[in-house]
C-alpha atoms as a PDB file:
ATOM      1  CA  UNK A   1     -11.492  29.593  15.461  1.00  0.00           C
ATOM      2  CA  UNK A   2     -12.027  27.009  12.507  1.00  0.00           C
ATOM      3  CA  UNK A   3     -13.918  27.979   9.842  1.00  0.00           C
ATOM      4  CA  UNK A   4     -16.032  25.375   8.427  1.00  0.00           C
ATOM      5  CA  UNK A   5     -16.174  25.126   4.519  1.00  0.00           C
ATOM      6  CA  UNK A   6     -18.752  23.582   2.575  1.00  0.00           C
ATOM      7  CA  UNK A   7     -16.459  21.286   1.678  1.00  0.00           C
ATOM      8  CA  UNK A   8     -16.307  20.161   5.277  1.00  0.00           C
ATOM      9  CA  UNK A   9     -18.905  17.727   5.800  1.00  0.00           C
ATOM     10  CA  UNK A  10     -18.274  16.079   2.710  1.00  0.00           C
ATOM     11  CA  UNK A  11     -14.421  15.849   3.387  1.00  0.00           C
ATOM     12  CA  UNK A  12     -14.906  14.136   6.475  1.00  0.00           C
ATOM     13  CA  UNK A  13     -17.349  11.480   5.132  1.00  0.00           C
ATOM     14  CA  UNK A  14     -14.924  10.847   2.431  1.00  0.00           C
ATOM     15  CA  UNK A  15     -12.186  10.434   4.673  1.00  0.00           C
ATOM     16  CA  UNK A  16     -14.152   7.962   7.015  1.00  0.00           C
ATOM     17  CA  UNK A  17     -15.293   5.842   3.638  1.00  0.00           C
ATOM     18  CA  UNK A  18     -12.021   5.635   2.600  1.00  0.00           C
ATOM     19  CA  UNK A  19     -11.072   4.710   6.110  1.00  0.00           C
ATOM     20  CA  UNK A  20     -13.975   2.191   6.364  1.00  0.00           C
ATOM     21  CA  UNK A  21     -13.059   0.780   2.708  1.00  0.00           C
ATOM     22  CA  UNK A  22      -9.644   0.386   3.534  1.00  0.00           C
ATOM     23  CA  UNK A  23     -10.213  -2.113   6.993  1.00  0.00           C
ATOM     24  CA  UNK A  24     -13.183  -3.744   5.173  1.00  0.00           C
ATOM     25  CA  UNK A  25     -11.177  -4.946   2.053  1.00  0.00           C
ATOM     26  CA  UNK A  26      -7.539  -5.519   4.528  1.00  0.00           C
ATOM     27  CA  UNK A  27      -9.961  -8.035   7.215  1.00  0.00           C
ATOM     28  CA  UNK A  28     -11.619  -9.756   4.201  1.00  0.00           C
ATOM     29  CA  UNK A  29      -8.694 -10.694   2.177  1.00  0.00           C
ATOM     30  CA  UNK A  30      -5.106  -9.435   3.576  1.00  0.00           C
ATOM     31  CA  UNK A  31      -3.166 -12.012   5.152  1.00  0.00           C
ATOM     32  CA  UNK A  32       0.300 -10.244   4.943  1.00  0.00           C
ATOM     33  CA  UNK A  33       0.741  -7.282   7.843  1.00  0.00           C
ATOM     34  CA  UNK A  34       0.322  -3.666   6.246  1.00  0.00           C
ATOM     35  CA  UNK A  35       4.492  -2.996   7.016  1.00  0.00           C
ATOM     36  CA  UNK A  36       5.368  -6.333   5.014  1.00  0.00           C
ATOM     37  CA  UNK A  37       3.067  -5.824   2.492  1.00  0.00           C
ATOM     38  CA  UNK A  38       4.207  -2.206   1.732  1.00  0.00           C
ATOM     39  CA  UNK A  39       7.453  -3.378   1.733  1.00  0.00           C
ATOM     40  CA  UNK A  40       6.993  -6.394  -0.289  1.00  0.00           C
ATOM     41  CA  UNK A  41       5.099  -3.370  -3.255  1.00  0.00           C
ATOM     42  CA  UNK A  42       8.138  -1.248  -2.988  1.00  0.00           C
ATOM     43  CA  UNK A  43      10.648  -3.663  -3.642  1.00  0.00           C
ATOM     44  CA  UNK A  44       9.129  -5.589  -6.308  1.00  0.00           C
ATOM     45  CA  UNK A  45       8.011  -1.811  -7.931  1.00  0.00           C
ATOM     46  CA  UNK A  46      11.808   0.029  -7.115  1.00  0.00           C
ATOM     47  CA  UNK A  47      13.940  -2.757  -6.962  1.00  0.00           C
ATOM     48  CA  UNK A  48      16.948  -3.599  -4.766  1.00  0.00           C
ATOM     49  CA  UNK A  49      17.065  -1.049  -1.865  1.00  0.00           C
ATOM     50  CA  UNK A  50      18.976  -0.406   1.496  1.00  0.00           C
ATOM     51  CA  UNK A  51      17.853  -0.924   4.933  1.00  0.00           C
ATOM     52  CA  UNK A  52      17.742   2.763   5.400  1.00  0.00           C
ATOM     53  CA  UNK A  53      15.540   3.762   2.108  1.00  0.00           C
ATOM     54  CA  UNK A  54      12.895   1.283   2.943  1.00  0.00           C
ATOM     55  CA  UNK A  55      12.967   2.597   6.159  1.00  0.00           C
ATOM     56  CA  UNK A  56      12.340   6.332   5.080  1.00  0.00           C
ATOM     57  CA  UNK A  57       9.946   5.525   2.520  1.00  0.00           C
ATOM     58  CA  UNK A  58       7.800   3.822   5.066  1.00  0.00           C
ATOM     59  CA  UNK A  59       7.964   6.345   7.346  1.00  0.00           C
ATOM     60  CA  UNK A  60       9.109   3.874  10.125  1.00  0.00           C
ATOM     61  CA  UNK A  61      12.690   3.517  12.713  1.00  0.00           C
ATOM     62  CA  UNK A  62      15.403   1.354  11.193  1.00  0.00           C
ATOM     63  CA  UNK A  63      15.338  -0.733  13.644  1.00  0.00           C
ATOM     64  CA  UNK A  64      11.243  -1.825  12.825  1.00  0.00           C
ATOM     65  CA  UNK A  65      12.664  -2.370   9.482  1.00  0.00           C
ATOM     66  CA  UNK A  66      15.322  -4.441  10.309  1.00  0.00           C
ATOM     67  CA  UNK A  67      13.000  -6.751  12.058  1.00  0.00           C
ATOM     68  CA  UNK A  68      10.452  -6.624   9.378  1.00  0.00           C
ATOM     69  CA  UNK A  69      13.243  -7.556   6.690  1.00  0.00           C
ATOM     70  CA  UNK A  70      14.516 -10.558   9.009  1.00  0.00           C
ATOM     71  CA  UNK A  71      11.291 -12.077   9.326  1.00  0.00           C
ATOM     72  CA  UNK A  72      10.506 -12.238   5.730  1.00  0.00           C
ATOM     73  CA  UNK A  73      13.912 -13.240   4.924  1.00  0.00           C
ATOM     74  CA  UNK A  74      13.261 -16.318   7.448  1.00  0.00           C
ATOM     75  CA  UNK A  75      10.079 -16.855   5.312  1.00  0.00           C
ATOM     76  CA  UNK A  76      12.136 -16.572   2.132  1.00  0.00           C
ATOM     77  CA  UNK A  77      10.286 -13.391   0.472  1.00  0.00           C
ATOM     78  CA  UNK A  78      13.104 -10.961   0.626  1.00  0.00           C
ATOM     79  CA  UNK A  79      17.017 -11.757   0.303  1.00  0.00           C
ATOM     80  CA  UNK A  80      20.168  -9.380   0.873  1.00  0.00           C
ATOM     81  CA  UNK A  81      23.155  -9.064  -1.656  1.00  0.00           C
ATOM     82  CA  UNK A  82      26.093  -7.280  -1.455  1.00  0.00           C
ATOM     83  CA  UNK A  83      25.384  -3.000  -2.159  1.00  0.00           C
ATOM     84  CA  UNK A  84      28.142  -2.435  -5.483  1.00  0.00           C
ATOM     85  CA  UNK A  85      27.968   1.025  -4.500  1.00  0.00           C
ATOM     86  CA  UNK A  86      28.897   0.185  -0.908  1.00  0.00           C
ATOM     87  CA  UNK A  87      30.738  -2.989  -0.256  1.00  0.00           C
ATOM     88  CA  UNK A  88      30.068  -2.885   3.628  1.00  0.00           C
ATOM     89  CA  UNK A  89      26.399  -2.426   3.403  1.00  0.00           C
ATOM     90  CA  UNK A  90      23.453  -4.696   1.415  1.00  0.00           C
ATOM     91  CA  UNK A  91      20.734  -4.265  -0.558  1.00  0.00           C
ATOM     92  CA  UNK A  92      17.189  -5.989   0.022  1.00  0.00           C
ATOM     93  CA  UNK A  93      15.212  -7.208  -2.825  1.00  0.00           C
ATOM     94  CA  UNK A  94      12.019  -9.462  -3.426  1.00  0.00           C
ATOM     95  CA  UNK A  95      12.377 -13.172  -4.094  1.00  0.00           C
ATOM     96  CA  UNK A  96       9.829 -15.076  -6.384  1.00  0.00           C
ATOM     97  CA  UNK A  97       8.199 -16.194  -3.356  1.00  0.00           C
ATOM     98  CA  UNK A  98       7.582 -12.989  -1.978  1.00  0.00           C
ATOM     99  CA  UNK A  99       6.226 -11.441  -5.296  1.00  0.00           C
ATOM    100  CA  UNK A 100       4.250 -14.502  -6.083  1.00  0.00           C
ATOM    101  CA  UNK A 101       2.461 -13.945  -2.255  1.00  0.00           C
ATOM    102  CA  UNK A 102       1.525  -9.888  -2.428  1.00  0.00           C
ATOM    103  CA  UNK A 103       0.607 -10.590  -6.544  1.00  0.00           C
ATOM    104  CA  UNK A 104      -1.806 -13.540  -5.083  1.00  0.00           C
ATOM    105  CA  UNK A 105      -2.887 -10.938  -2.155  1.00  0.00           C
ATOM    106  CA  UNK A 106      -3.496  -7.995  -4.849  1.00  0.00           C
ATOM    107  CA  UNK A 107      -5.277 -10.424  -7.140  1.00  0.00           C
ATOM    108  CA  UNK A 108      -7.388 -11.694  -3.884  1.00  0.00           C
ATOM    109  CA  UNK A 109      -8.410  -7.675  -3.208  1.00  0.00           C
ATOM    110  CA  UNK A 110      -9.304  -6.785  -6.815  1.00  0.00           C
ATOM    111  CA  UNK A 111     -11.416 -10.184  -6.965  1.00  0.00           C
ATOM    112  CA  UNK A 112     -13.091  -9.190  -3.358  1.00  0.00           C
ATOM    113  CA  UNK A 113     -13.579  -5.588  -4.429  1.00  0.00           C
ATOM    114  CA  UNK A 114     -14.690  -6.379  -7.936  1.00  0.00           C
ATOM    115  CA  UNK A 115     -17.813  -9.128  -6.531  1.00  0.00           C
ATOM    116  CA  UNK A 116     -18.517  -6.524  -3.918  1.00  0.00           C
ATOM    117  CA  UNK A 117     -18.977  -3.792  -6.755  1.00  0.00           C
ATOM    118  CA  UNK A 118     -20.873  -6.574  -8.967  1.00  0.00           C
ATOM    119  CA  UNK A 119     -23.378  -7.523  -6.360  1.00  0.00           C
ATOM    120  CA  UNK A 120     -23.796  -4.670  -4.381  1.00  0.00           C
ATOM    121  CA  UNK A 121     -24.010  -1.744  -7.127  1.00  0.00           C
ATOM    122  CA  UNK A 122     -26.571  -0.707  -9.876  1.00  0.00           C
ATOM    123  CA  UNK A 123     -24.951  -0.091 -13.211  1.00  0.00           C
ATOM    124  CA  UNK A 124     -25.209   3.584 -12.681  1.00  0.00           C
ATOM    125  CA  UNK A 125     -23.646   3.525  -9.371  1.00  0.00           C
ATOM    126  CA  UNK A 126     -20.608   1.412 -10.820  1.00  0.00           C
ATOM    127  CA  UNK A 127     -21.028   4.116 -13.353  1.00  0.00           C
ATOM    128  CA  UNK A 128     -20.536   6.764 -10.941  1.00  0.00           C
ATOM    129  CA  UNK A 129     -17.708   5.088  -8.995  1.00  0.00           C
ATOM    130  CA  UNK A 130     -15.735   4.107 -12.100  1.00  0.00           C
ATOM    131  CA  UNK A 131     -15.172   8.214 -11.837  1.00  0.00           C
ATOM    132  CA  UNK A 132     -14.020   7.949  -8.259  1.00  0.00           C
ATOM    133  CA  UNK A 133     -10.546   6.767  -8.694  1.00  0.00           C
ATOM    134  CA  UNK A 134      -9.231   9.784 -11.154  1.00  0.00           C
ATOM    135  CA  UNK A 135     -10.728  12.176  -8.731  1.00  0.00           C
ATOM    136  CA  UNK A 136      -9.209  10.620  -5.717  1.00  0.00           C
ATOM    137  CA  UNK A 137      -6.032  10.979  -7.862  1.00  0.00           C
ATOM    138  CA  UNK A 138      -6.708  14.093  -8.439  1.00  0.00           C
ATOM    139  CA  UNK A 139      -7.540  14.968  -4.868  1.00  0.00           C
ATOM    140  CA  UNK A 140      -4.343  13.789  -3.767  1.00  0.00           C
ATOM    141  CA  UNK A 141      -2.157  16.351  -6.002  1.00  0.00           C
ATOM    142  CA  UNK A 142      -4.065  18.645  -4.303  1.00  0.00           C
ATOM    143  CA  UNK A 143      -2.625  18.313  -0.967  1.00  0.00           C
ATOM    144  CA  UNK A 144       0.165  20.347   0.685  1.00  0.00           C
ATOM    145  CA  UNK A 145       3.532  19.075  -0.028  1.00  0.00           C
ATOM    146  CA  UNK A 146       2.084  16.927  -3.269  1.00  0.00           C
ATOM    147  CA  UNK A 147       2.295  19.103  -5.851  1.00  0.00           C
END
């Protein structure tokens, strides 16, 4: 049997928000698919990485990366070079294009985000939400396997 906390109620609500805050800002501004975009951050964050290591870090098959990679190279956001460590495999790394197109995207959600805040928010709500982030931060060390 699951016991309920007090906590429980009010995880679940923040869970759905988040959810709910998440799709809202993504079908406002985000024109680049979640896989692209993620993968678009971590190269232009990390740097230069193999097929494999993008595909771990995003938790999806090779293969989906593979696919992902050869459609933005078609679109000219990513490009391959030789791997110096490994002279049979490549490395994948952002082009100016494709960190010109998730900084415009990024810009585009803090710009959405900020208006909504703006017009929909007292000053002591965006008060109390300027809080939120450092304890969402802080929630998230919190979690199994983050520490």
């Amino acid at each position: 049997m699951h016991t309920r906390t007090p906590g429980h109620d009010v995880a679940e609500e923040l869970r759905a928000s988040v959810s709910s805050f998440v799709r809202a800002v993504r079908a406002c501004v985000d024109e680049v698919p979640p896989l692209r975009a993620e993968t678009l951050r971590a190269l232009r964050e990390d740097g230069p990485q193999t097929m494999a290591a993008l595909a771990a870090a995003r938790g999806t098959s090779h293969q989906n990366i593979s696919r992902v990679i050869g459609e933005m190279e078609e679109l000219g956001l990513v490009g391959r070079t030789r791997n110096p460590s490994d002279g049979r495999g490549f490395l994948v790394g952002i082009t100016e294009a494709g960190r010109e197109l998730i900084d415009t995207e990024e810009q585009a959600r803090r710009t959405a985000i900020d208006a909504a805040i703006t017009g929909a928010l007292t000053p002591d709500e965006q008060a109390a939400l300027a809080r939120v982030p450092h304890l969402l931060d802080r929630l998230c060390q919190a979690l199994p396997g983050r520490a």
